[in-house]
N, C-alpha and C. Protein backbone atom coordinates (compact mmCIF):
# COMPACT_ATOMS: atom_id res chain seq x y z
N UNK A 1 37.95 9.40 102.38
CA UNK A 1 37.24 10.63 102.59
C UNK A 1 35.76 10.37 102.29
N UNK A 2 34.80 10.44 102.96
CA UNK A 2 33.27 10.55 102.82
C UNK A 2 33.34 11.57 102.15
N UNK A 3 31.94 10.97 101.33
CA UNK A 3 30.96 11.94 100.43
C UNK A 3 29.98 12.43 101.04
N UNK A 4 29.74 13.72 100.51
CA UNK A 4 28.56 14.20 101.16
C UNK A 4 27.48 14.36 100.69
N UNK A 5 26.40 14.49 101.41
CA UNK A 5 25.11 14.11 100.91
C UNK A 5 24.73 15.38 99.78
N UNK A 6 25.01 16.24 99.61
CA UNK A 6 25.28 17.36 98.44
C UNK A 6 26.09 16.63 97.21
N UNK A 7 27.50 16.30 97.34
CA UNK A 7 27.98 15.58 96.75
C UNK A 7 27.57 14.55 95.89
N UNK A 8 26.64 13.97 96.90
CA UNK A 8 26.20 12.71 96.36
C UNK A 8 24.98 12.95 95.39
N UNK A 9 24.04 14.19 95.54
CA UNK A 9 23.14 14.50 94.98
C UNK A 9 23.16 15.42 93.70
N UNK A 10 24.27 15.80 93.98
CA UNK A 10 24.70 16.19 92.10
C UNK A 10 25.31 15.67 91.63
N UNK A 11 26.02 14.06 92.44
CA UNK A 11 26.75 12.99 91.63
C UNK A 11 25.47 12.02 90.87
N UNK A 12 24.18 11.57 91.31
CA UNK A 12 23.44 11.40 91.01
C UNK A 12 22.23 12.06 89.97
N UNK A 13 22.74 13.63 89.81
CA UNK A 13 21.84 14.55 89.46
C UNK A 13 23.00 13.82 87.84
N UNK A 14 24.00 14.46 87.68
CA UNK A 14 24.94 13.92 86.69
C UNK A 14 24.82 12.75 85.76
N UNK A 15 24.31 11.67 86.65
CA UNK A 15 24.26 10.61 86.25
C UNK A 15 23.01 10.43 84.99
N UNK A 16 22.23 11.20 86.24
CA UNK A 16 21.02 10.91 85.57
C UNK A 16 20.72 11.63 84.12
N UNK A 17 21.53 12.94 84.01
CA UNK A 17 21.76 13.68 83.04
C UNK A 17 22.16 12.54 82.07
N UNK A 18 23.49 12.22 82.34
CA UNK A 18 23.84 11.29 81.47
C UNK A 18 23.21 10.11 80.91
N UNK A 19 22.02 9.68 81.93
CA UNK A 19 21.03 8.66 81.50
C UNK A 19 20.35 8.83 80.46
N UNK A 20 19.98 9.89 80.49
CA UNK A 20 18.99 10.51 80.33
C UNK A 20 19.28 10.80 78.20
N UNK A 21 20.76 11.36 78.20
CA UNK A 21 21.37 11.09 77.04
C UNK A 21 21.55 10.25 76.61
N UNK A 22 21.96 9.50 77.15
CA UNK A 22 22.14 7.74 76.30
C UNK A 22 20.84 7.29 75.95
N UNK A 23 19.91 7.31 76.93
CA UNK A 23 18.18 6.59 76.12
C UNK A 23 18.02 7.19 75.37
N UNK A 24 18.16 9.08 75.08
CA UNK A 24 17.96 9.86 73.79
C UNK A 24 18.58 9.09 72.89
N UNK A 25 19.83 8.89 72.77
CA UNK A 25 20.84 8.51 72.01
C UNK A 25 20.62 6.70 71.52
N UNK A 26 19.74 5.88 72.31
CA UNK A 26 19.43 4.62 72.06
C UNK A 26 18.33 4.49 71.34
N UNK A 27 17.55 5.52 71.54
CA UNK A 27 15.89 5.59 71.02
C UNK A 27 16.53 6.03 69.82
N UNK A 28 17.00 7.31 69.22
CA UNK A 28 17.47 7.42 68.06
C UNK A 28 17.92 6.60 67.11
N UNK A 29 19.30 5.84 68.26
CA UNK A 29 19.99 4.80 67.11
C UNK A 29 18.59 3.33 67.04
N UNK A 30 17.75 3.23 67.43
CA UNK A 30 16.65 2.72 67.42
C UNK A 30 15.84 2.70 66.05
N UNK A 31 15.22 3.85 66.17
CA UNK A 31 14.62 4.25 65.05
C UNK A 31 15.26 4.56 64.06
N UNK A 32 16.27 4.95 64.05
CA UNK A 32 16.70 4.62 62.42
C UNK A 32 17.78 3.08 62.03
N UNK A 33 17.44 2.37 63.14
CA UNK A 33 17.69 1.23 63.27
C UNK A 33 16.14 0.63 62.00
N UNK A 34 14.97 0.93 62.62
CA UNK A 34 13.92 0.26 62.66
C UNK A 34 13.89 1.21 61.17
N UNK A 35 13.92 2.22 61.06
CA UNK A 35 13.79 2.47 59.10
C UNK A 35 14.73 1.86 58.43
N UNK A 36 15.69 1.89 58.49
CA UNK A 36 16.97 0.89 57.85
C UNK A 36 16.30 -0.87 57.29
N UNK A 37 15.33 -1.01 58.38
CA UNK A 37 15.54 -2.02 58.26
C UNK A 37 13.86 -2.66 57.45
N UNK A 38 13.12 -1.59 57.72
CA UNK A 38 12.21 -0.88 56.54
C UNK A 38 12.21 -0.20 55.26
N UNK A 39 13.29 -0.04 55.14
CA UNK A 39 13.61 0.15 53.62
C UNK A 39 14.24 -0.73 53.32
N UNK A 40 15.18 -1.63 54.01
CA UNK A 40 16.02 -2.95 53.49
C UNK A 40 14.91 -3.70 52.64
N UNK A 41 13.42 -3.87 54.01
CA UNK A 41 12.53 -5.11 54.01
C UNK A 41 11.91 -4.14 52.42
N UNK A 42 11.70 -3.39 52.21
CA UNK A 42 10.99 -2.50 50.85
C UNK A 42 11.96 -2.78 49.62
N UNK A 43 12.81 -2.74 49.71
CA UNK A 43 13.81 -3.09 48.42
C UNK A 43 14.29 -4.21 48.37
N UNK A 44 14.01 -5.07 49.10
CA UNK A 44 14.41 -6.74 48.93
C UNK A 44 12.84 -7.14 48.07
N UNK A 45 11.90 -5.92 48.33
CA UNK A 45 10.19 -6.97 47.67
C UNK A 45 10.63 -6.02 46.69
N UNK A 46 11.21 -4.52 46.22
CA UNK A 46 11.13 -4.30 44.97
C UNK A 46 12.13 -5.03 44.21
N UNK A 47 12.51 -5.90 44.84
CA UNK A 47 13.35 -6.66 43.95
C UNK A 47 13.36 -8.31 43.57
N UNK A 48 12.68 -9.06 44.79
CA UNK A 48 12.09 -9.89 44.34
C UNK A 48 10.86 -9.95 43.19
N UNK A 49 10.34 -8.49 43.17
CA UNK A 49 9.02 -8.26 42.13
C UNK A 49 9.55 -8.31 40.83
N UNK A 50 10.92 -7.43 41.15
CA UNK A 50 11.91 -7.19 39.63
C UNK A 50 12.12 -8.63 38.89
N UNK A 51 12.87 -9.85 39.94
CA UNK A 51 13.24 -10.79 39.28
C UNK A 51 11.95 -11.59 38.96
N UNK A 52 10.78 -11.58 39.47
CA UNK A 52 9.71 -12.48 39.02
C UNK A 52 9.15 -11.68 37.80
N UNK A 53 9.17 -10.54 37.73
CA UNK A 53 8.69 -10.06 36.43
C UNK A 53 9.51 -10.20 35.37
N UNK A 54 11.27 -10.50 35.54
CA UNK A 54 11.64 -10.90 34.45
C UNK A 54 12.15 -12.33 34.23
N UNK A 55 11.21 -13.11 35.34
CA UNK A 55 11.25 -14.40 34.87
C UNK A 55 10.26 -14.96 33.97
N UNK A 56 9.08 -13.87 34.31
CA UNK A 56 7.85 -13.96 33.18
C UNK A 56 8.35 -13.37 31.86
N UNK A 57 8.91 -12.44 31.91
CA UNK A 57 9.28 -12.13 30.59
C UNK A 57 10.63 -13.11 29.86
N UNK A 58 11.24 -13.74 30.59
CA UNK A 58 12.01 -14.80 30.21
C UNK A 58 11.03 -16.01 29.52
N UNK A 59 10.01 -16.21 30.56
CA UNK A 59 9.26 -17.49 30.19
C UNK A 59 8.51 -17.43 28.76
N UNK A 60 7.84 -16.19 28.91
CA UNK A 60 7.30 -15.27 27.19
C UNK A 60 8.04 -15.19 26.29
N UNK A 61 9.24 -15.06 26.11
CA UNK A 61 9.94 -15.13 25.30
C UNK A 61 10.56 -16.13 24.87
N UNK A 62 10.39 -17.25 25.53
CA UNK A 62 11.28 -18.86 25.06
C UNK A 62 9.86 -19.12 24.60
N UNK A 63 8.87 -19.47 24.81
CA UNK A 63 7.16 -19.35 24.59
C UNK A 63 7.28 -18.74 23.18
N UNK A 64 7.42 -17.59 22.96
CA UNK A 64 7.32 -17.06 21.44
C UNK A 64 8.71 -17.72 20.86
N UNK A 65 9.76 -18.23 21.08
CA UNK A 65 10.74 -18.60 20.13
C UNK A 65 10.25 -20.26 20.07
N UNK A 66 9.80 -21.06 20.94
CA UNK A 66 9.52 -22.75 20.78
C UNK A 66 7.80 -22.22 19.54
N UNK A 67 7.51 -21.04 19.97
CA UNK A 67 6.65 -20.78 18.68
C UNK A 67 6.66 -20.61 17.56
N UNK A 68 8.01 -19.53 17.07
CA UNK A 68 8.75 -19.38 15.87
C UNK A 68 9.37 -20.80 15.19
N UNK A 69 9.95 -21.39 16.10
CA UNK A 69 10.06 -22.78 15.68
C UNK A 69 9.35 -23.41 15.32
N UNK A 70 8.26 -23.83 15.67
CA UNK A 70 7.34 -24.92 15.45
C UNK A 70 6.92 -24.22 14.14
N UNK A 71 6.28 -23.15 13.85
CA UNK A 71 5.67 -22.24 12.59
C UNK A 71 7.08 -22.59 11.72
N UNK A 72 8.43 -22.41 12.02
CA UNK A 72 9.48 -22.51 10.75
C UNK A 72 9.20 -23.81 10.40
N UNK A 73 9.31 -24.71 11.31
CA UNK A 73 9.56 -26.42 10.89
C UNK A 73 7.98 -26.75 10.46
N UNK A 74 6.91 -26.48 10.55
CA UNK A 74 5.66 -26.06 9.84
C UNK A 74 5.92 -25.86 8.14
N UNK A 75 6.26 -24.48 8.27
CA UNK A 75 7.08 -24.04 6.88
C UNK A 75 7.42 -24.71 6.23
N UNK A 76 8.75 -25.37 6.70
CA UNK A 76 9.63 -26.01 5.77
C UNK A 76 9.31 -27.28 5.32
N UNK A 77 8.25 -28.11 6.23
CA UNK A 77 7.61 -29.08 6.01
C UNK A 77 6.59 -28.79 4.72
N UNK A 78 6.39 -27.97 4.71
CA UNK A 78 4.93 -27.50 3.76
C UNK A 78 5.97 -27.57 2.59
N UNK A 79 6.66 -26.76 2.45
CA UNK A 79 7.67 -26.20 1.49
C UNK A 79 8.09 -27.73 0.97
N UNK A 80 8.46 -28.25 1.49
CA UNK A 80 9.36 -29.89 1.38
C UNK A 80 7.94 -30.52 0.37
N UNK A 81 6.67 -30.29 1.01
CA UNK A 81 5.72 -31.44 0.69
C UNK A 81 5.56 -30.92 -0.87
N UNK A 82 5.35 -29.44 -0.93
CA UNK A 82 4.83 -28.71 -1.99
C UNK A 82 6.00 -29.15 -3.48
N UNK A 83 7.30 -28.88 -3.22
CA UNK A 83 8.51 -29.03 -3.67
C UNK A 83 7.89 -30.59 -4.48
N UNK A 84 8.12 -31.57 -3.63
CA UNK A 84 7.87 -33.31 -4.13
C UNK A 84 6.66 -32.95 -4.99
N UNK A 85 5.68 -32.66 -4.83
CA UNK A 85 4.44 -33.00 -5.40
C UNK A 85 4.51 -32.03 -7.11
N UNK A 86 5.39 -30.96 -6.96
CA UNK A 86 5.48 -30.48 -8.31
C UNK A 86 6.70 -31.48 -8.88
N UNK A 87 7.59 -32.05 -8.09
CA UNK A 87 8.54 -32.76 -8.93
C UNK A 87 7.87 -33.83 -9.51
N UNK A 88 6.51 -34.65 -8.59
CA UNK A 88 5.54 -35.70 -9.24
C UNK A 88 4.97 -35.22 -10.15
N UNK A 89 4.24 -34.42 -10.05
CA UNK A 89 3.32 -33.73 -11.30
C UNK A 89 4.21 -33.16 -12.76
N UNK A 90 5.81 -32.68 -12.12
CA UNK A 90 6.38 -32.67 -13.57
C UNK A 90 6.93 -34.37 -14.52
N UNK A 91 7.12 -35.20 -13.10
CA UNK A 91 7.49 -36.53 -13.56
C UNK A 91 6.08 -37.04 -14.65
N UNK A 92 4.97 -36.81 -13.89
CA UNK A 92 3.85 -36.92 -14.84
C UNK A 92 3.50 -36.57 -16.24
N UNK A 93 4.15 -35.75 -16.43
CA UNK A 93 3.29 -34.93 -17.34
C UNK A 93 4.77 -34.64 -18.24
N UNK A 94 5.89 -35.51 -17.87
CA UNK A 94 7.01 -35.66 -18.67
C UNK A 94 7.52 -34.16 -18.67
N UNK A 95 7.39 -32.86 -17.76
CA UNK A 95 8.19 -31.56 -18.32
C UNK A 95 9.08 -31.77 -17.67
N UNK A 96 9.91 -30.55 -18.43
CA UNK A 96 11.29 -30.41 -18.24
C UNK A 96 10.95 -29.20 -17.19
N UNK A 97 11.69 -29.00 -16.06
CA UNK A 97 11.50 -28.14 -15.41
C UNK A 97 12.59 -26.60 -15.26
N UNK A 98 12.09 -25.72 -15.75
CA UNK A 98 12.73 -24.83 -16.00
C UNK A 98 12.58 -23.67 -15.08
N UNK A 99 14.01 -23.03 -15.23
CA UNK A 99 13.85 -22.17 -13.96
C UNK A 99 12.90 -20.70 -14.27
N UNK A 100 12.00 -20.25 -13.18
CA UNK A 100 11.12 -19.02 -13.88
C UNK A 100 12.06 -18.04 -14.46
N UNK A 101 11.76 -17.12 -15.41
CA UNK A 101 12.03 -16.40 -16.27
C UNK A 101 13.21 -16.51 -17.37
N UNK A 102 13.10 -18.01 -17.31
CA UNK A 102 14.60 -18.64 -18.60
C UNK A 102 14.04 -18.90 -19.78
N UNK A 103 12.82 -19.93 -19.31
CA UNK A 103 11.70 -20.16 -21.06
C UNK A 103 10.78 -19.10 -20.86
N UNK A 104 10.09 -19.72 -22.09
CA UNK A 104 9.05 -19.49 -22.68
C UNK A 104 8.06 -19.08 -21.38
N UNK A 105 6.95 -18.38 -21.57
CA UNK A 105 6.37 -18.16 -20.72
C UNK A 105 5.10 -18.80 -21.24
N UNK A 106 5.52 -19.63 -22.12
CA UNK A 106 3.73 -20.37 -22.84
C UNK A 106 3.86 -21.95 -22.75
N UNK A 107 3.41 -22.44 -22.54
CA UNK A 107 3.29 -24.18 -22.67
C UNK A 107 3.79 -24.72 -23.47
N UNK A 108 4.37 -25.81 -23.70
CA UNK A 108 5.03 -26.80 -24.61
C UNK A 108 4.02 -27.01 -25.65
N UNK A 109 2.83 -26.89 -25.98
CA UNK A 109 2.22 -26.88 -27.63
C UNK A 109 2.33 -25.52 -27.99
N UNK A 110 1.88 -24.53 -27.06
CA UNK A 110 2.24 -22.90 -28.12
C UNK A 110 3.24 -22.86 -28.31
N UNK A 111 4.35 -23.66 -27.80
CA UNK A 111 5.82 -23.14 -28.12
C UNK A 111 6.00 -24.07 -29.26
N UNK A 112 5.25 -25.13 -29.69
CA UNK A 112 5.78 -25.90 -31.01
C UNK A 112 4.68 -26.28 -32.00
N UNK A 113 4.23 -24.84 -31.77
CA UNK A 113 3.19 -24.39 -32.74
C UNK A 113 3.91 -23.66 -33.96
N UNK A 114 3.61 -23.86 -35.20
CA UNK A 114 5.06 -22.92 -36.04
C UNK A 114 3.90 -21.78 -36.68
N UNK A 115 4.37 -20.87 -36.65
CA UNK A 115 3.98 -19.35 -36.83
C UNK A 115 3.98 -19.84 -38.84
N UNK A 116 2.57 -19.19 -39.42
CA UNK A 116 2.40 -19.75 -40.38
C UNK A 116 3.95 -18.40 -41.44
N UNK A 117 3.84 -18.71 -43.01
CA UNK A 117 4.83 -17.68 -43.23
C UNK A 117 4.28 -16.17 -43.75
N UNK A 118 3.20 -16.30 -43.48
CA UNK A 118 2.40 -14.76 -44.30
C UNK A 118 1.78 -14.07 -42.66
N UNK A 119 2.13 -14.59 -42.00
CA UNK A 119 1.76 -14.38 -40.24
C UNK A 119 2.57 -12.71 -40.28
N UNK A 120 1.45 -11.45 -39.90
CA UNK A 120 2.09 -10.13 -40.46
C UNK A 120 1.28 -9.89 -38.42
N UNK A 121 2.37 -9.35 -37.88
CA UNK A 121 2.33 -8.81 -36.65
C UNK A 121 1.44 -7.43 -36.34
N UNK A 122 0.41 -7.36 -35.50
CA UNK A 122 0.01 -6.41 -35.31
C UNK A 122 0.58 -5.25 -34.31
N UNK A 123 0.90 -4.16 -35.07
CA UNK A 123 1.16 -3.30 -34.24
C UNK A 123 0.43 -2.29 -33.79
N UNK A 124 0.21 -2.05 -32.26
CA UNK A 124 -0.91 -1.28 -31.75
C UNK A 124 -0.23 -0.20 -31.03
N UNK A 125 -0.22 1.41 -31.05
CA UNK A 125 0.03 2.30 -30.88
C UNK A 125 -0.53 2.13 -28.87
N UNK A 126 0.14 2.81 -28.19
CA UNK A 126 -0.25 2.32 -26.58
C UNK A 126 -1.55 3.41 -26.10
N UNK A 127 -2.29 3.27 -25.47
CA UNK A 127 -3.91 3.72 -25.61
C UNK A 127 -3.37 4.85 -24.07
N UNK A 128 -3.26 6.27 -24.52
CA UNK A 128 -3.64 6.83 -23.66
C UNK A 128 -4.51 7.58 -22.72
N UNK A 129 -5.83 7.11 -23.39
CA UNK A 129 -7.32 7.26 -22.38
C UNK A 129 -7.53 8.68 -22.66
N UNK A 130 -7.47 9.62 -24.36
CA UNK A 130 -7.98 10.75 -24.78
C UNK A 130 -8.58 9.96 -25.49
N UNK A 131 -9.13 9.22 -25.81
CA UNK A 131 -10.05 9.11 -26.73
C UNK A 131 -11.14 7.54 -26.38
N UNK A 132 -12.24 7.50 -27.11
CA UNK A 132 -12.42 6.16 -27.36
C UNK A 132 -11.50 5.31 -27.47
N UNK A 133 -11.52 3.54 -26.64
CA UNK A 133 -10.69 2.44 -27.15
C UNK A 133 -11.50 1.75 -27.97
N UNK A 134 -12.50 1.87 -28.55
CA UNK A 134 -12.96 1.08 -29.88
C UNK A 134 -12.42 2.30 -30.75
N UNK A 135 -12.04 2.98 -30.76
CA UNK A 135 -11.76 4.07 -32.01
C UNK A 135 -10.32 3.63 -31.99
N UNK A 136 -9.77 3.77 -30.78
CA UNK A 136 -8.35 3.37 -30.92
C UNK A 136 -7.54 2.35 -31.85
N UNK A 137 -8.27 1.30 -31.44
CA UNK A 137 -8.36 0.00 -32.28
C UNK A 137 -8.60 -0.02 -33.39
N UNK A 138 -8.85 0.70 -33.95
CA UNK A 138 -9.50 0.60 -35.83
C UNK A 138 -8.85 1.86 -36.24
């Protein structure tokens, strides 16, 4: 059966309708083709920025700990040197080395100094700043 030239011109009119939708429909899936792929390209650099900024802060921080180190082993070196040189200076000088607050808090001659026997202790009342301290005293 032939088509007729009517026929044929709203078979074509149709078409073109339909063309006409699909390029709408291609240009669309287009452009949000082309943002998709503009925000992909935007969050792949906010994120390469992310990992380089915390590779600097990785690098700063091994930087301050090879620092803490070197200052401890500094330390302990000092500490080590300081340690020997009082054990020389007590080897010197023949003391006995005692731990702080066990002896005497006076040197080996005041401590074997003998307190004569008429030696009468002064006792001084504690100065609470009403009065003269030369008055206090006498």
């Amino acid at each position: 059966m032939p088509i007729t030239r009517n026929q044929a011109s709203s078979t074509n009119e149709g078409e073109e309708d339909t063309l006409q939708r699909l390029l709408r429909a291609v240009a669309s899936l287009q452009a949000r083709s082309d943002e998709q792929s503009r925000l992909s390209a935007e969050a792949e650099l906010r994120h390469a920025e992310a990992e380089e900024r915390h590779r600097l802060a990785e690098e700063r921080h091994l930087d301050a700990m090879r620092a803490v180190e070197r200052r401890e082993e500094e330390l302990c070196q000092h500490i080590a040197a300081l340690r020997a040189a009082k054990e020389r200076n007590q080897e010197e000088h023949g003391e006995v080395a005692t731990p702080p607050f066990l002896g005497q808090p006076f040197c080996k001659e005041i401590d074997e100094t003998t307190i004569p026997s008429n030696f009468k202790e002064v006792v001084v009342e504690p100065f609470d700043g009403s009065q003269d301290p030369h008055a206090h005293l006498h």
